[in-house]
C-alpha atoms as a PDB file:
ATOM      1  CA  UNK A   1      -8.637 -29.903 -17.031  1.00  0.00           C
ATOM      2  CA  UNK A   2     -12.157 -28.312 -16.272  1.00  0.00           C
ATOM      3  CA  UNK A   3     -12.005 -25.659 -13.552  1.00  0.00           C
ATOM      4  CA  UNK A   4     -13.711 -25.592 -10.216  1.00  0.00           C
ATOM      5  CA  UNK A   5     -16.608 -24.467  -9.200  1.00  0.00           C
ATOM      6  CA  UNK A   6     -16.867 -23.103  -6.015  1.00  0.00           C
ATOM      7  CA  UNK A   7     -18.804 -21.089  -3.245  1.00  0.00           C
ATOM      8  CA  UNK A   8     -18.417 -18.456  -0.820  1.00  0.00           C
ATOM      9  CA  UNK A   9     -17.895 -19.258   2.442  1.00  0.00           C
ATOM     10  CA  UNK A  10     -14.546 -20.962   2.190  1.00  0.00           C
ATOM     11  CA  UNK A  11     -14.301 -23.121   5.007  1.00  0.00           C
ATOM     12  CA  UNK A  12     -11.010 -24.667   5.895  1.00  0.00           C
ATOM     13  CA  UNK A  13     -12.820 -28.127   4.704  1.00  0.00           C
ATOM     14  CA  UNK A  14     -13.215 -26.892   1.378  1.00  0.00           C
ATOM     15  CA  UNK A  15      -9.934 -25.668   1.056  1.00  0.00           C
ATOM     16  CA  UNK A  16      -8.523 -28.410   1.680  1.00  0.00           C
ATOM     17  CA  UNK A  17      -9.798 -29.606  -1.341  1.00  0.00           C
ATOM     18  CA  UNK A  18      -7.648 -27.466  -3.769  1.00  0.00           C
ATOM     19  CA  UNK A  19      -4.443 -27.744  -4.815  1.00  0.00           C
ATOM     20  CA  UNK A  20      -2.038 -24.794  -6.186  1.00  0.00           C
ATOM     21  CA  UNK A  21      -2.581 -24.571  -9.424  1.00  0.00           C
ATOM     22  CA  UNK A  22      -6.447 -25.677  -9.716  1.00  0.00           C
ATOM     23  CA  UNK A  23      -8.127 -23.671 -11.752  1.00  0.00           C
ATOM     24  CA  UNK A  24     -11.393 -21.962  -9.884  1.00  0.00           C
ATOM     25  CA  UNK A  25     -14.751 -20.466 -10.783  1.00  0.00           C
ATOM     26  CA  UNK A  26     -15.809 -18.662  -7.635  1.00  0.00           C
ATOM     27  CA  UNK A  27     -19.186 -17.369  -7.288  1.00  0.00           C
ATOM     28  CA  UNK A  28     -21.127 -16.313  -3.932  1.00  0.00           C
ATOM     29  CA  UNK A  29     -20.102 -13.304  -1.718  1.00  0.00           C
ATOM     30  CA  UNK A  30     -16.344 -11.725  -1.488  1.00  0.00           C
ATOM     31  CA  UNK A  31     -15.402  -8.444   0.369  1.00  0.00           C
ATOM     32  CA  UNK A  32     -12.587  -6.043  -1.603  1.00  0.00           C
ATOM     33  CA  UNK A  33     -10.417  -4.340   0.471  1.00  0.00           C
ATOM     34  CA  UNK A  34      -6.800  -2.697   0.015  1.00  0.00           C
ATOM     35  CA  UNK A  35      -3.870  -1.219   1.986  1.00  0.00           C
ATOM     36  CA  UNK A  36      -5.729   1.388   4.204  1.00  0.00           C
ATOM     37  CA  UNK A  37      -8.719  -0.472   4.875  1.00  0.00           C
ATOM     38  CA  UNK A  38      -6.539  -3.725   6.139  1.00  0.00           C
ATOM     39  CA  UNK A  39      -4.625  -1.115   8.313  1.00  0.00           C
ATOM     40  CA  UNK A  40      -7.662   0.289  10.014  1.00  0.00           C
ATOM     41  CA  UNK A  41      -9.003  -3.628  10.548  1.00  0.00           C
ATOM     42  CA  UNK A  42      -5.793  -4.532  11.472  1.00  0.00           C
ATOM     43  CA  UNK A  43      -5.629  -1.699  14.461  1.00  0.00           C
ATOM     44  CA  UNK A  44      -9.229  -2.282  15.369  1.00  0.00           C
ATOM     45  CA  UNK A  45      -7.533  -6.155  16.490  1.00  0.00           C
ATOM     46  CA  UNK A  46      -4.962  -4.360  17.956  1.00  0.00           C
ATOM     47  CA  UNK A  47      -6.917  -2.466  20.226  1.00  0.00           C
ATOM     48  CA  UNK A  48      -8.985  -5.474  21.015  1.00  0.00           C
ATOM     49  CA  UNK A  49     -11.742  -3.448  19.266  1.00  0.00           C
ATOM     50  CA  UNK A  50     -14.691  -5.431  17.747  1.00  0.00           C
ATOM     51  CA  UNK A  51     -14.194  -6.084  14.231  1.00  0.00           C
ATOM     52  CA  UNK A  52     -16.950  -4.641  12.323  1.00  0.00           C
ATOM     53  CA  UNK A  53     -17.145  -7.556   9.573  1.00  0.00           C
ATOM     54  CA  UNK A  54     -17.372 -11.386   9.971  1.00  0.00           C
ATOM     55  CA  UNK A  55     -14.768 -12.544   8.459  1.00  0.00           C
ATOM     56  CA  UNK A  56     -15.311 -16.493   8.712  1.00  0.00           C
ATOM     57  CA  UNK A  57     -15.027 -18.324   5.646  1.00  0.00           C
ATOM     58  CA  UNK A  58     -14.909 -14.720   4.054  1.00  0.00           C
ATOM     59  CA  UNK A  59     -13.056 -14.023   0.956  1.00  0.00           C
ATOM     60  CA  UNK A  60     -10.852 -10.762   0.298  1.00  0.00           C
ATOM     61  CA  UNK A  61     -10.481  -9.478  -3.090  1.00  0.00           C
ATOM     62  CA  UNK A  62      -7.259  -6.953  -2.884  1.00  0.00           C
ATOM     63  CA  UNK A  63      -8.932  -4.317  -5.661  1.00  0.00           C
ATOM     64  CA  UNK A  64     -10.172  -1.100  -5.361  1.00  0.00           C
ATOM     65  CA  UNK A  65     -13.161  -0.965  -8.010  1.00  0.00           C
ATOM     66  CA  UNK A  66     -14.142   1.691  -9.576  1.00  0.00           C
ATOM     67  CA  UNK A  67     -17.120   3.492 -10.465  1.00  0.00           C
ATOM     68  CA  UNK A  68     -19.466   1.516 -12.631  1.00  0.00           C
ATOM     69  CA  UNK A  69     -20.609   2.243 -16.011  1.00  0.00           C
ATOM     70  CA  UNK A  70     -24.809   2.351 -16.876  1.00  0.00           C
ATOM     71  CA  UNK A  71     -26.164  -1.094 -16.892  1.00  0.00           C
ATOM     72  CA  UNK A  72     -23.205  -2.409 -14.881  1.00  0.00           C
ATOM     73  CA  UNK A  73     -22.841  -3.216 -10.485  1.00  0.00           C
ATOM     74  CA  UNK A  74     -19.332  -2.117 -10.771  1.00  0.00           C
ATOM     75  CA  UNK A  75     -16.366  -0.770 -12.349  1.00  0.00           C
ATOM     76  CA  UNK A  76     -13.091  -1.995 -13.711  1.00  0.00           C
ATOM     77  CA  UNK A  77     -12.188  -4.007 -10.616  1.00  0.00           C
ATOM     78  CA  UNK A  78      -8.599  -5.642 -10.776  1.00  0.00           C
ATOM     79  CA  UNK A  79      -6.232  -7.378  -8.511  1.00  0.00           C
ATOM     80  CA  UNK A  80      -3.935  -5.227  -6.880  1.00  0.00           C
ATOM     81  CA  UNK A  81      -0.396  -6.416  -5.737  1.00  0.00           C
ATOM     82  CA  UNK A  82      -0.733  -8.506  -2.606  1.00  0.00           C
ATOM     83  CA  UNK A  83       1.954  -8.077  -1.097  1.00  0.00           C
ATOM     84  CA  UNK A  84       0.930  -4.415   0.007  1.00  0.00           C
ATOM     85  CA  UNK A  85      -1.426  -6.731   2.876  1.00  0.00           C
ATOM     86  CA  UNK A  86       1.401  -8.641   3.866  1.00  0.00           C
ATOM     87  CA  UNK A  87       1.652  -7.310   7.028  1.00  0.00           C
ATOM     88  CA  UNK A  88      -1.790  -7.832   7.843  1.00  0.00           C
ATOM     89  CA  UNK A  89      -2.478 -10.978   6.683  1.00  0.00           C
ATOM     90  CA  UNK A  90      -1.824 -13.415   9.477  1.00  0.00           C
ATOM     91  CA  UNK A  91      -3.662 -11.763  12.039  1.00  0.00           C
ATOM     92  CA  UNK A  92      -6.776 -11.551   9.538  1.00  0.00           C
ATOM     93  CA  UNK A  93      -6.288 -15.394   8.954  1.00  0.00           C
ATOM     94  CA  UNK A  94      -6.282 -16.281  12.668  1.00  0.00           C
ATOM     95  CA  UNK A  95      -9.681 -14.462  12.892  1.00  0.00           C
ATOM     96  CA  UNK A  96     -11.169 -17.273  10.370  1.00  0.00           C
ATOM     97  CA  UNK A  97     -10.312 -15.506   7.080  1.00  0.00           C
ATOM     98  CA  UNK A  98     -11.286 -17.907   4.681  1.00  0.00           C
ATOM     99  CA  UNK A  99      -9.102 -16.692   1.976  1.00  0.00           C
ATOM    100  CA  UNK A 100      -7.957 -14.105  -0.555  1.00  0.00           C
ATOM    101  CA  UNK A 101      -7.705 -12.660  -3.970  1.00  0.00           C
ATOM    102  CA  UNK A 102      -4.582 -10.666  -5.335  1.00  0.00           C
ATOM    103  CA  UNK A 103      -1.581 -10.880  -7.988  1.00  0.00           C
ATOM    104  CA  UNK A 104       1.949 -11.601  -7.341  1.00  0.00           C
ATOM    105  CA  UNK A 105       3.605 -13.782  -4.548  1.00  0.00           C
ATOM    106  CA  UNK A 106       3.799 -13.513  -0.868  1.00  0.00           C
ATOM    107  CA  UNK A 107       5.938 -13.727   2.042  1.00  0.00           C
ATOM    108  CA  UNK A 108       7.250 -16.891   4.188  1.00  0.00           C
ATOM    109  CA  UNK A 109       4.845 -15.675   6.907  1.00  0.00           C
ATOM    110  CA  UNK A 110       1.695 -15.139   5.201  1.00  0.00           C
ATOM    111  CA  UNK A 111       2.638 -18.628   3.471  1.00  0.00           C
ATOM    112  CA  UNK A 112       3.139 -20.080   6.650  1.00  0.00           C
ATOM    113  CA  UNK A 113      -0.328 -18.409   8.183  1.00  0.00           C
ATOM    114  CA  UNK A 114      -1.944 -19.969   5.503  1.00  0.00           C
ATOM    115  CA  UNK A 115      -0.750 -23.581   5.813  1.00  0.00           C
ATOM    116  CA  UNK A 116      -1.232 -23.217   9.836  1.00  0.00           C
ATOM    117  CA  UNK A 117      -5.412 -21.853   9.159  1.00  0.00           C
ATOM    118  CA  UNK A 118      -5.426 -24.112   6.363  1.00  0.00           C
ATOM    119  CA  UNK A 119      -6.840 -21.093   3.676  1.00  0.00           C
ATOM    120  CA  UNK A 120      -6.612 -20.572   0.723  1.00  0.00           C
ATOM    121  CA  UNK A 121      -4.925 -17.366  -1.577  1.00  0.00           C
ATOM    122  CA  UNK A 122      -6.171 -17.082  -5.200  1.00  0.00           C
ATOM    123  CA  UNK A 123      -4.818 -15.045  -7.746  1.00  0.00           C
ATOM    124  CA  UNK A 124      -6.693 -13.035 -10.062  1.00  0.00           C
ATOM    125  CA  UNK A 125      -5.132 -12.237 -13.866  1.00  0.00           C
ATOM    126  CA  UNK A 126      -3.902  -8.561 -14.055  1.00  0.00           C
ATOM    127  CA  UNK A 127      -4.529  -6.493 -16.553  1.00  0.00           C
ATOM    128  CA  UNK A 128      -8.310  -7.485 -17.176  1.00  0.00           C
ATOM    129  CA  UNK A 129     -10.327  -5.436 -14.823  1.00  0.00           C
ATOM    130  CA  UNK A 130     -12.900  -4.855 -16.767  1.00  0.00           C
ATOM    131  CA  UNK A 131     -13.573  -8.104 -17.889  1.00  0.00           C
ATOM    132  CA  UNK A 132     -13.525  -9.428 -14.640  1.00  0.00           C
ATOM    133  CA  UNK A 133     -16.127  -6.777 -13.312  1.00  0.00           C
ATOM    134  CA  UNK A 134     -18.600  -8.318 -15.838  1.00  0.00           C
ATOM    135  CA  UNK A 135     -18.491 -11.263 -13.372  1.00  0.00           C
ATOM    136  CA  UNK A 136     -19.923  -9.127 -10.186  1.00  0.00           C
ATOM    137  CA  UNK A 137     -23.512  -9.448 -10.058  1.00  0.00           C
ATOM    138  CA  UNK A 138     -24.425  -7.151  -7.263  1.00  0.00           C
ATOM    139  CA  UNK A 139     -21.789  -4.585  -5.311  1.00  0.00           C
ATOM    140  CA  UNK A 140     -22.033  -2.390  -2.317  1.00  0.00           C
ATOM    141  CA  UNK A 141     -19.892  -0.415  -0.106  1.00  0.00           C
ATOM    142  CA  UNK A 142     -20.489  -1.396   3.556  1.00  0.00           C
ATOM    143  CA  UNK A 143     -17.540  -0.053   5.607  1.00  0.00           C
ATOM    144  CA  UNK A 144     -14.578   2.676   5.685  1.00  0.00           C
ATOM    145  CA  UNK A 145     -16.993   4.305   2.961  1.00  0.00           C
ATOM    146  CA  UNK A 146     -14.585   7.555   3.603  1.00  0.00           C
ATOM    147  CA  UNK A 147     -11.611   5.779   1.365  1.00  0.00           C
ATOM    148  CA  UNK A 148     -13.921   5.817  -1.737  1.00  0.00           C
ATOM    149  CA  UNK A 149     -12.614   2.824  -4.321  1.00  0.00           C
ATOM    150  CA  UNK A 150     -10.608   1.410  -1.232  1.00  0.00           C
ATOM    151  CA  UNK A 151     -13.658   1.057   1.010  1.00  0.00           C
ATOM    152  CA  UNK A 152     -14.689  -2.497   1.635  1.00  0.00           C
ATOM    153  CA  UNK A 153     -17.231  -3.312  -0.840  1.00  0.00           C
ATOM    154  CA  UNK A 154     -19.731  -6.154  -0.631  1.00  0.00           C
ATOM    155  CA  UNK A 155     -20.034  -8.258  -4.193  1.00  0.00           C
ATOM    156  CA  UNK A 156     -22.180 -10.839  -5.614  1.00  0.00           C
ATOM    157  CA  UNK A 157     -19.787 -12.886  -8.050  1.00  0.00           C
ATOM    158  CA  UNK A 158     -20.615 -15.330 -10.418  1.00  0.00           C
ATOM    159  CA  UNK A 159     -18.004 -17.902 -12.022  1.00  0.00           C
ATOM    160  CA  UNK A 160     -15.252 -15.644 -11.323  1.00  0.00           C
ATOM    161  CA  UNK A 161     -12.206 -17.103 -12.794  1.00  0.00           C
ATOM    162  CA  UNK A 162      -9.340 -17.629 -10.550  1.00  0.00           C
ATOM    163  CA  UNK A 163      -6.201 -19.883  -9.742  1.00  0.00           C
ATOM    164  CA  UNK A 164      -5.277 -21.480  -6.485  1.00  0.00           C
ATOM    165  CA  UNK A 165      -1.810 -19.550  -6.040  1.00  0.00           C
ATOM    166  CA  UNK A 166      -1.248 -20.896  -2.176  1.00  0.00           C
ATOM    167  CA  UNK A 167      -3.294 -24.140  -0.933  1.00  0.00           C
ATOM    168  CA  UNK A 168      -3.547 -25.315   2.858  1.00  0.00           C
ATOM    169  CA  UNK A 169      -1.003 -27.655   2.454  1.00  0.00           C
ATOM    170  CA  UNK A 170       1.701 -24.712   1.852  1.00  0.00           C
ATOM    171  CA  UNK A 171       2.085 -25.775  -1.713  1.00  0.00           C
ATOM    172  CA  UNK A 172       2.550 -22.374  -3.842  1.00  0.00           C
ATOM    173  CA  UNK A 173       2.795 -21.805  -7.377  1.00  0.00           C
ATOM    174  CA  UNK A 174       5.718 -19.425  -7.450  1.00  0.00           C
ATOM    175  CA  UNK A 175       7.646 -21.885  -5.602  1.00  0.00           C
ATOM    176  CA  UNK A 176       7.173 -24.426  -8.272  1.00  0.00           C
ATOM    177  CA  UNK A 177       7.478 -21.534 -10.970  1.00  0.00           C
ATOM    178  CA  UNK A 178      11.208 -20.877  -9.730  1.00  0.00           C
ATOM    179  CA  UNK A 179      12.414 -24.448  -9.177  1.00  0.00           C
ATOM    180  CA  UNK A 180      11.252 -25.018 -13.152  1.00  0.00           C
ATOM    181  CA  UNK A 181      13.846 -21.990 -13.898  1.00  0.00           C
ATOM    182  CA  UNK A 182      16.800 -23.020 -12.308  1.00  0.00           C
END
């Protein structure tokens, strides 16, 4: 099975499209952002405050990259443990949130906000950081520039390698990984 190639923006359309499991080649724009940065978007919505990104159709990479060596737009930039957004997720989804980049599983709500937006969440292989940074082109940090790595960066990425963990329809990976193990 080929993977497939895709571009930023995610609409709900293409989402639909993918099934857990698929194996994806993303390349366009993605935002990174981590715990403290989804808390302070998180109580800019709950203060009605205007969000100061447009997240429709955007993509969320959970990492926190870091500096970047000579030659190179960015750091070692892995996937960071998902889970940590949890509680943030659903509202960002509701706002158009196209979908998102992380390790690990998630909970029955995010699943659920997921199927209900019909998004998307990827996951991202641990552990290889650096070679995934040598698929950002271009990167940029345009907001919360105060939390340093966990900022919200802007990046150019090109074929980065990815599976569909959760797809619109609900379906999810992990779900499928435990019923094999009983």
């Amino acid at each position: 099975m080929s993977a497939i190639k895709l571009r930023t923006p995610i609409t709900s359309q293409a989402a639909m499209s993918l099934k857990a499991g698929d194996e994806v080649l993303l390349s366009g724009v993605i935002l990174t952002a981590r715990d403290a940065a989804h808390k302070r978007l998180h109580d800019l919505i709950v203060r009605g405050k205007p969000v100061p990104l447009n997240l429709k159709d955007a993509v969320i990479y959970y990492a926190g990259p870091t500096p970047p060596r000579p030659g190179r737009a960015i750091g070692s930039c892995g996937p960071t443990t998902s889970s940590r957004m949890d509680p943030f997720t659903p509202e960002l989804l509701k706002m158009g949130l196209g979908g998102m980049i992380g390790k690990g599983d998630r909970s029955a709500e995010v699943r659920k906000a997921i199927k209900k937006y019909k998004r998307v969440y990827f996951l991202a292989t641990g552990g290889i950081g650096a070679l995934l940074s040598t698929k950002v082109k271009a990167a940029k940090a345009i907001l919360f520039k105060d939390l340093g790595p966990e900022a919200i960066y802007k990046m150019e990425v090109a074929d980065f390698p990815l599976i569909v963990g959760i797809d619109p329809k609900g379906n999810d990976i992990y779900d499928k990984a435990k019923r094999k193990s009983v």
